[in-house]
C-alpha atoms as a PDB file:
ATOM      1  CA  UNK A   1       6.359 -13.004  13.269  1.00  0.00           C
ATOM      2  CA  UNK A   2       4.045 -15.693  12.550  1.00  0.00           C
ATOM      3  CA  UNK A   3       6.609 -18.153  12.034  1.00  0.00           C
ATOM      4  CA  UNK A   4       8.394 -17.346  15.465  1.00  0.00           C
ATOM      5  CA  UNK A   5      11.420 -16.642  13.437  1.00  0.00           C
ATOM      6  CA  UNK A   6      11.111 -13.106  14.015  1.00  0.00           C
ATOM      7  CA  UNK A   7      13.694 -12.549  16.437  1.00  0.00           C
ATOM      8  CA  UNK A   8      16.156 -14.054  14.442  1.00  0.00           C
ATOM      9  CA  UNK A   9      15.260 -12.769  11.485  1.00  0.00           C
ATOM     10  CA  UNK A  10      15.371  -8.800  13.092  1.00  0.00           C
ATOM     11  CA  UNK A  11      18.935 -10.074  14.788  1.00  0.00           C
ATOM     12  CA  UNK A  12      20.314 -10.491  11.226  1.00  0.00           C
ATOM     13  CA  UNK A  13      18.657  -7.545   9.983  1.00  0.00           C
ATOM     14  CA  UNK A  14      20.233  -5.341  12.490  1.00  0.00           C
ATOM     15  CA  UNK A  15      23.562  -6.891  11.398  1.00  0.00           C
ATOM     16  CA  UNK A  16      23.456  -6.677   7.953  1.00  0.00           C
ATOM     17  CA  UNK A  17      20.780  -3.851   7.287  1.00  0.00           C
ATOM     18  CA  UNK A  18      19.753  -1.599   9.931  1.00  0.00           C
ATOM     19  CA  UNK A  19      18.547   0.999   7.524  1.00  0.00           C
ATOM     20  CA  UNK A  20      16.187  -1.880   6.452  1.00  0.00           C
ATOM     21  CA  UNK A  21      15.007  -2.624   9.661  1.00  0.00           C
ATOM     22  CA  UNK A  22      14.440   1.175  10.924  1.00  0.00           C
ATOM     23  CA  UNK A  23      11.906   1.919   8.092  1.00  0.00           C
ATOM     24  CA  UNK A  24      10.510  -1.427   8.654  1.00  0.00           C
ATOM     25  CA  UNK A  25      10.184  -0.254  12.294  1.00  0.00           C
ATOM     26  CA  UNK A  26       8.294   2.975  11.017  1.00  0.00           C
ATOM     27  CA  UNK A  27       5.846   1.308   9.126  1.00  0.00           C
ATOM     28  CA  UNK A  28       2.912   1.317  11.421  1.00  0.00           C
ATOM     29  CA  UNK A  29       3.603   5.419  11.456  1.00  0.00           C
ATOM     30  CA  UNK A  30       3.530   5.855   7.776  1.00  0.00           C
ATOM     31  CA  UNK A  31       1.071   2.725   6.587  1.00  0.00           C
ATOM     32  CA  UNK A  32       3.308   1.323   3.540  1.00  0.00           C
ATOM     33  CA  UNK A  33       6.863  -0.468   3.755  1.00  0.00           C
ATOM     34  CA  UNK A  34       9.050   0.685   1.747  1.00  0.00           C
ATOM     35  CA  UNK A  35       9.225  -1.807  -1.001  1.00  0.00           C
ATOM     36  CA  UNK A  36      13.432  -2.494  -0.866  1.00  0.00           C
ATOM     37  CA  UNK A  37      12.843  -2.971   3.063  1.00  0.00           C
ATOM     38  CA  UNK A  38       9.992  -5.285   2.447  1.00  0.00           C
ATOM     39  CA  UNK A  39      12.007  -7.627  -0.079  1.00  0.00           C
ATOM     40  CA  UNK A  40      14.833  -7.421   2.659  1.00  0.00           C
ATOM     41  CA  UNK A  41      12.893  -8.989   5.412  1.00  0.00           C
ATOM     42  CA  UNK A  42      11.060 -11.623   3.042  1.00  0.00           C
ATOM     43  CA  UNK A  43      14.559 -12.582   1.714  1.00  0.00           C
ATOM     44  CA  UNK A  44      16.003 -12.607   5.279  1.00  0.00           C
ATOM     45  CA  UNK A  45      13.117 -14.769   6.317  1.00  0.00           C
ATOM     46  CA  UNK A  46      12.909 -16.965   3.375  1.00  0.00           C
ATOM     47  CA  UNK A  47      16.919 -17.629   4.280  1.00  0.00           C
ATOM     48  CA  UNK A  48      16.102 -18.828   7.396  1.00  0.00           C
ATOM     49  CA  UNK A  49      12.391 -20.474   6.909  1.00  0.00           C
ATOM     50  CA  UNK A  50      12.738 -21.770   3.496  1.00  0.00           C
ATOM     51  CA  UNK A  51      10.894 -20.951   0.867  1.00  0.00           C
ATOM     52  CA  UNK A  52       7.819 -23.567   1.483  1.00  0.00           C
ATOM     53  CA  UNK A  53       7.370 -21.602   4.719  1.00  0.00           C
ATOM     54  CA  UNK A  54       7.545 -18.431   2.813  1.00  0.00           C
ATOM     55  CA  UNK A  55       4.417 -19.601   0.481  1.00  0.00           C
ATOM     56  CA  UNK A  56       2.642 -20.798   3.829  1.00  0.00           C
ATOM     57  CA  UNK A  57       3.111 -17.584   5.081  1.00  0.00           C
ATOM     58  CA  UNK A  58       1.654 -16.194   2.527  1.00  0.00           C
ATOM     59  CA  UNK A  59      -1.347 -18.128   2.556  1.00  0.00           C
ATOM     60  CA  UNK A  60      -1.691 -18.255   6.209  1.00  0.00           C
ATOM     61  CA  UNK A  61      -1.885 -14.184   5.796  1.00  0.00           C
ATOM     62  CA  UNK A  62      -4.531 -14.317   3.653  1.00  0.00           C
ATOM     63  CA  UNK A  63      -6.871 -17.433   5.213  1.00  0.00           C
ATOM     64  CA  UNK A  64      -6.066 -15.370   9.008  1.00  0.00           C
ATOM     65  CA  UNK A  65      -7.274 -11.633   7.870  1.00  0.00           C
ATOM     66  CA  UNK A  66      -9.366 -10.412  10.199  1.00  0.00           C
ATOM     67  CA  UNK A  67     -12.674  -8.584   9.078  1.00  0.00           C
ATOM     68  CA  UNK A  68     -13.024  -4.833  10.377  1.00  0.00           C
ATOM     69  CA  UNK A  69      -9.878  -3.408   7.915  1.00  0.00           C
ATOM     70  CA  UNK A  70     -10.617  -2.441   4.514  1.00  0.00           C
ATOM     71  CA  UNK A  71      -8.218  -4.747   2.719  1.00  0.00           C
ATOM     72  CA  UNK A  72      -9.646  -8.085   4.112  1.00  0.00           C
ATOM     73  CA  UNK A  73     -13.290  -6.512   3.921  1.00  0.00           C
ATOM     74  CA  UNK A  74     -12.815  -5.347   0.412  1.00  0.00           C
ATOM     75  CA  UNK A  75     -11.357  -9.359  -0.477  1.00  0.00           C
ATOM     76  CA  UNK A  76     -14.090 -11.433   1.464  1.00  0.00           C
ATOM     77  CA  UNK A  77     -16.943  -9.305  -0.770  1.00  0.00           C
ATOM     78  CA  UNK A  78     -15.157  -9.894  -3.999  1.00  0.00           C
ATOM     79  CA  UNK A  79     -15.250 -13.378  -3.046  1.00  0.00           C
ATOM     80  CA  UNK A  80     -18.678 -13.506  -1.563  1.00  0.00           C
ATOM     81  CA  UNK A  81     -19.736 -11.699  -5.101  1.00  0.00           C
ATOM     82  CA  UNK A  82     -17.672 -14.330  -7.538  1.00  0.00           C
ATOM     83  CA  UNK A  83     -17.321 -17.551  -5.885  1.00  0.00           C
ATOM     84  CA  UNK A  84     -19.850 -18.852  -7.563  1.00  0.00           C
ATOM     85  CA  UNK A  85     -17.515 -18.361 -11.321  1.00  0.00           C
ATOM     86  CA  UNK A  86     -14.191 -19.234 -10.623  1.00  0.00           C
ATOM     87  CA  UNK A  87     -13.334 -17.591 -13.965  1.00  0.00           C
ATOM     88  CA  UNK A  88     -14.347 -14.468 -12.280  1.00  0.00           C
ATOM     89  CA  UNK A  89     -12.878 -14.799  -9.142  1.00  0.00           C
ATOM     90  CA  UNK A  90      -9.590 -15.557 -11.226  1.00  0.00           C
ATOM     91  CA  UNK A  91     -10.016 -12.293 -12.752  1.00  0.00           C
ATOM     92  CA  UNK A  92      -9.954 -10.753  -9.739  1.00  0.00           C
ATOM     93  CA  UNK A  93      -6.249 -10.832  -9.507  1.00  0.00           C
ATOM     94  CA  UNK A  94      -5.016  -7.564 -11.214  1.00  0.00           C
ATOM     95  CA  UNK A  95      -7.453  -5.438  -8.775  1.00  0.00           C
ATOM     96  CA  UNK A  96      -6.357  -7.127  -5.537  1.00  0.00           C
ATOM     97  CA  UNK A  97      -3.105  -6.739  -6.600  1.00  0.00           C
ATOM     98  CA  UNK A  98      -3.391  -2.893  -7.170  1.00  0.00           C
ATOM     99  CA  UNK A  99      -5.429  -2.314  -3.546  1.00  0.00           C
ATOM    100  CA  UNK A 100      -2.720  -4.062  -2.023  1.00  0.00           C
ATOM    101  CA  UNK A 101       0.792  -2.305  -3.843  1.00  0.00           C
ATOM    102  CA  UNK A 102       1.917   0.747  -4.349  1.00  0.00           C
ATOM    103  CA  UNK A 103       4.479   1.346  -6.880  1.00  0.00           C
ATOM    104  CA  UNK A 104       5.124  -2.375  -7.781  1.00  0.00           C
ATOM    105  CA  UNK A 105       4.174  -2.083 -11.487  1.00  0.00           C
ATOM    106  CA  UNK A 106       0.333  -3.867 -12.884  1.00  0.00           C
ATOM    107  CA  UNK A 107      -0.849  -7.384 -12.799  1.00  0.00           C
ATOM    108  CA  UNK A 108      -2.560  -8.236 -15.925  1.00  0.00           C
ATOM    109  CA  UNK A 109      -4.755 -11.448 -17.005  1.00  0.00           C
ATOM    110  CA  UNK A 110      -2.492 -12.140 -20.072  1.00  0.00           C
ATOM    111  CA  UNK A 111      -4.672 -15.656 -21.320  1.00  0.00           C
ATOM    112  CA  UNK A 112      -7.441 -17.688 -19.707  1.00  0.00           C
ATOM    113  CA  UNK A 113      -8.608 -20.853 -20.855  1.00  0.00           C
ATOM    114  CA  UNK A 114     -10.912 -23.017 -19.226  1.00  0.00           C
ATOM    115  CA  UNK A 115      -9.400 -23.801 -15.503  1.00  0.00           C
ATOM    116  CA  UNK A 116      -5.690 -21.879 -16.478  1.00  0.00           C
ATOM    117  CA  UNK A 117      -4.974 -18.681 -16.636  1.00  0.00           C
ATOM    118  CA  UNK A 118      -1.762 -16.349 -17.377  1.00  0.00           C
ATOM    119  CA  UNK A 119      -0.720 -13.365 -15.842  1.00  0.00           C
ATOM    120  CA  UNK A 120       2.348 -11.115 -16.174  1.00  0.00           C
ATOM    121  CA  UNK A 121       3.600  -8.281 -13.714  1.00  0.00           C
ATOM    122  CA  UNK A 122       4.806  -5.381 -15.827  1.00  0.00           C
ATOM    123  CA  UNK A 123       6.946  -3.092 -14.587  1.00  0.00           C
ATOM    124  CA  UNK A 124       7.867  -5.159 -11.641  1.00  0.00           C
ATOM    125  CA  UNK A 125      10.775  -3.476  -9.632  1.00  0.00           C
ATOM    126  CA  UNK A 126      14.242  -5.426  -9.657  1.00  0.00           C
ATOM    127  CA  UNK A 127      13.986  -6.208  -5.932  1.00  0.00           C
ATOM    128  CA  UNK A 128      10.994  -7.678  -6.468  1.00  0.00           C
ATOM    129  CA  UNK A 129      12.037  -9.742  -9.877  1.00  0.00           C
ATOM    130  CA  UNK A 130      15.269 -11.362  -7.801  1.00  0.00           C
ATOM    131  CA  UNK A 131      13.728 -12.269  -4.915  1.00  0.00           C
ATOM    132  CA  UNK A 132      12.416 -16.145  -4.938  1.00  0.00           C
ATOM    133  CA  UNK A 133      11.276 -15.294  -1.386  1.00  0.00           C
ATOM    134  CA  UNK A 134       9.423 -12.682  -2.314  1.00  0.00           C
ATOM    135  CA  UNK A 135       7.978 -15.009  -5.667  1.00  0.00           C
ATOM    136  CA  UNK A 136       6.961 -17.679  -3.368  1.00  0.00           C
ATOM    137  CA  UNK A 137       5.329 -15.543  -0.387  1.00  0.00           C
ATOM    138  CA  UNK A 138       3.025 -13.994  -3.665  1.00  0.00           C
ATOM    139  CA  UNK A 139       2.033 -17.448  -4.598  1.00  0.00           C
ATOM    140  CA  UNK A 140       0.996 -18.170  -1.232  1.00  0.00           C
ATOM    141  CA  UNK A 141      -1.221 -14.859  -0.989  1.00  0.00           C
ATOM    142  CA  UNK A 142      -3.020 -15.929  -4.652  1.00  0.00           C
ATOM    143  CA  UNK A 143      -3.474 -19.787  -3.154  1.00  0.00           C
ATOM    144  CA  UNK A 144      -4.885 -18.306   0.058  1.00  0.00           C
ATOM    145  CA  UNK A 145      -7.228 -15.883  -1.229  1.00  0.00           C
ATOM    146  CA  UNK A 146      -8.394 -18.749  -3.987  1.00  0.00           C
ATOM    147  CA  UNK A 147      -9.000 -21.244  -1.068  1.00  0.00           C
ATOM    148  CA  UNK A 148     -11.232 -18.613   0.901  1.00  0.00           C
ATOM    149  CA  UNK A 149     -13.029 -18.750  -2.608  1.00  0.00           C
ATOM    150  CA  UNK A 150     -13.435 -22.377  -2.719  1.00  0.00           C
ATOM    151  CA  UNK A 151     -10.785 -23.548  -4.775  1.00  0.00           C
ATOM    152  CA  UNK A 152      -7.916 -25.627  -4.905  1.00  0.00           C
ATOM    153  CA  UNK A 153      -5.261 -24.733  -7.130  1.00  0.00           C
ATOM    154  CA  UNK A 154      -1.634 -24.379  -7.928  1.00  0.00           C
ATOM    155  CA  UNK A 155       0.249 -21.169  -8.380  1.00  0.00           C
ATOM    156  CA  UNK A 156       3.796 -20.924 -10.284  1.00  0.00           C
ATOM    157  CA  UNK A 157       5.331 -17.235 -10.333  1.00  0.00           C
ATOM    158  CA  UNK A 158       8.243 -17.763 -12.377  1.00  0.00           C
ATOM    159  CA  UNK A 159      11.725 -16.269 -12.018  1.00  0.00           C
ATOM    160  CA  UNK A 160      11.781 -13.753 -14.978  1.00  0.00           C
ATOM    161  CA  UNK A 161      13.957 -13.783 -18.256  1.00  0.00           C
ATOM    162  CA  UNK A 162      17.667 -11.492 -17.865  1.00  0.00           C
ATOM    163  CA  UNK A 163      16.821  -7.735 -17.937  1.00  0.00           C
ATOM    164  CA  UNK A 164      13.282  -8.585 -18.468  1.00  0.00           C
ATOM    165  CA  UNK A 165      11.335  -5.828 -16.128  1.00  0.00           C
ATOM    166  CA  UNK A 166       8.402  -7.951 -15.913  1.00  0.00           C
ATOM    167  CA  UNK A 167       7.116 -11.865 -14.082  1.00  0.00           C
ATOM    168  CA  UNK A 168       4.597 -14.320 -15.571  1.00  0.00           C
ATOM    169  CA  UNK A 169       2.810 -16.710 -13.369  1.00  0.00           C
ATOM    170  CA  UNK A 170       0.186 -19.230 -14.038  1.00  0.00           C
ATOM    171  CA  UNK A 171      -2.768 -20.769 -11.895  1.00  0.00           C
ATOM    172  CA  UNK A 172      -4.905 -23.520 -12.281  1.00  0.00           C
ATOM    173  CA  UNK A 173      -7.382 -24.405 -10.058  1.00  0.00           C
ATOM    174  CA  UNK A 174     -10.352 -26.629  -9.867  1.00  0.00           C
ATOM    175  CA  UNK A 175     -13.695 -26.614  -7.134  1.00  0.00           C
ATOM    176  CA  UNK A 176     -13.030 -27.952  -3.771  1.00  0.00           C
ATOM    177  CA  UNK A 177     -14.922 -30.774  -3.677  1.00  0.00           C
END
């Protein structure tokens, strides 16, 4: 909606997926999209936006929460509490990641070192392991919330190995100066 491809992107939705789009429809009523009708619209989207957009998206979600809900509350105090370390706000990943899913397997800090750091997503469901749309609108969710923190970095989730059921990704970041 953000992108003003909306329209379009709910046109060929209706066409190709309209079971998609009706639980995507319902999701103010029940609070969580479904996460197969979630991957649909991102890859829809990310079709017709590119995947650059995608990851600006992303961001742009993140940098444009508005206080008063309890996600955006709940980030904006971790990151009041840990800007200060940017190996702690780093850590901060796994937990942000399990407010915000449900059902879309654990982020874990695999390796840090210095200003680089390696996580995997374990038990990551298929739709979300084939979906570079859906890989590229998650990097630019960790680059927003890390710029709210202060930092500038780069974000890489990679496309995982054949039959593997998990993702690594990697961040390194540095102090905005």
């Amino acid at each position: 909606m953000e992108s003003f491809a909306w329209d379009e992107v709910r046109t060929r939705l209706e066409r190709e997926s309209p079971d998609q789009l009706a639980l995507f429809n319902d999701a103010e009523a029940v609070g969580w999209v479904p996460l197969q009708t979630h991957v649909s619209v991102v890859d829809v989207a990310t079709d017709l936006l590119g995947e650059d957009a995608m990851r600006n998206l992303g961001r742009g979600r993140i940098l444009g929460m508005q206080l008063g809900a309890l996600f955006p509350n709940m980030i904006r105090s971790w990151i009041r509490s840990f800007a200060e370390d940017p190996t702690q706000m780093v850590q901060l990943g796994p937990h942000i990641w399990k407010a915000g899913t449900e059902e879309c397997g654990v982020l874990r800090l695999v390796s840090q070192q210095g200003n680089y750091a390696h996580f995997r997503f374990d038990n990551i469901p298929q739709a979300m392991r084939s979906s570079q749309g859906w890989r590229a609108m998650m990097e630019g969710v960790a680059l927003g919330v890390l710029e709210l923190a202060g930092l500038e970095a780069e974000v890489n989730l990679m496309a995982p190995q054949d039959d593997a059921d998990y993702a690594d990704a990697t961040v390194k970041w540095r102090k905005k100066a």
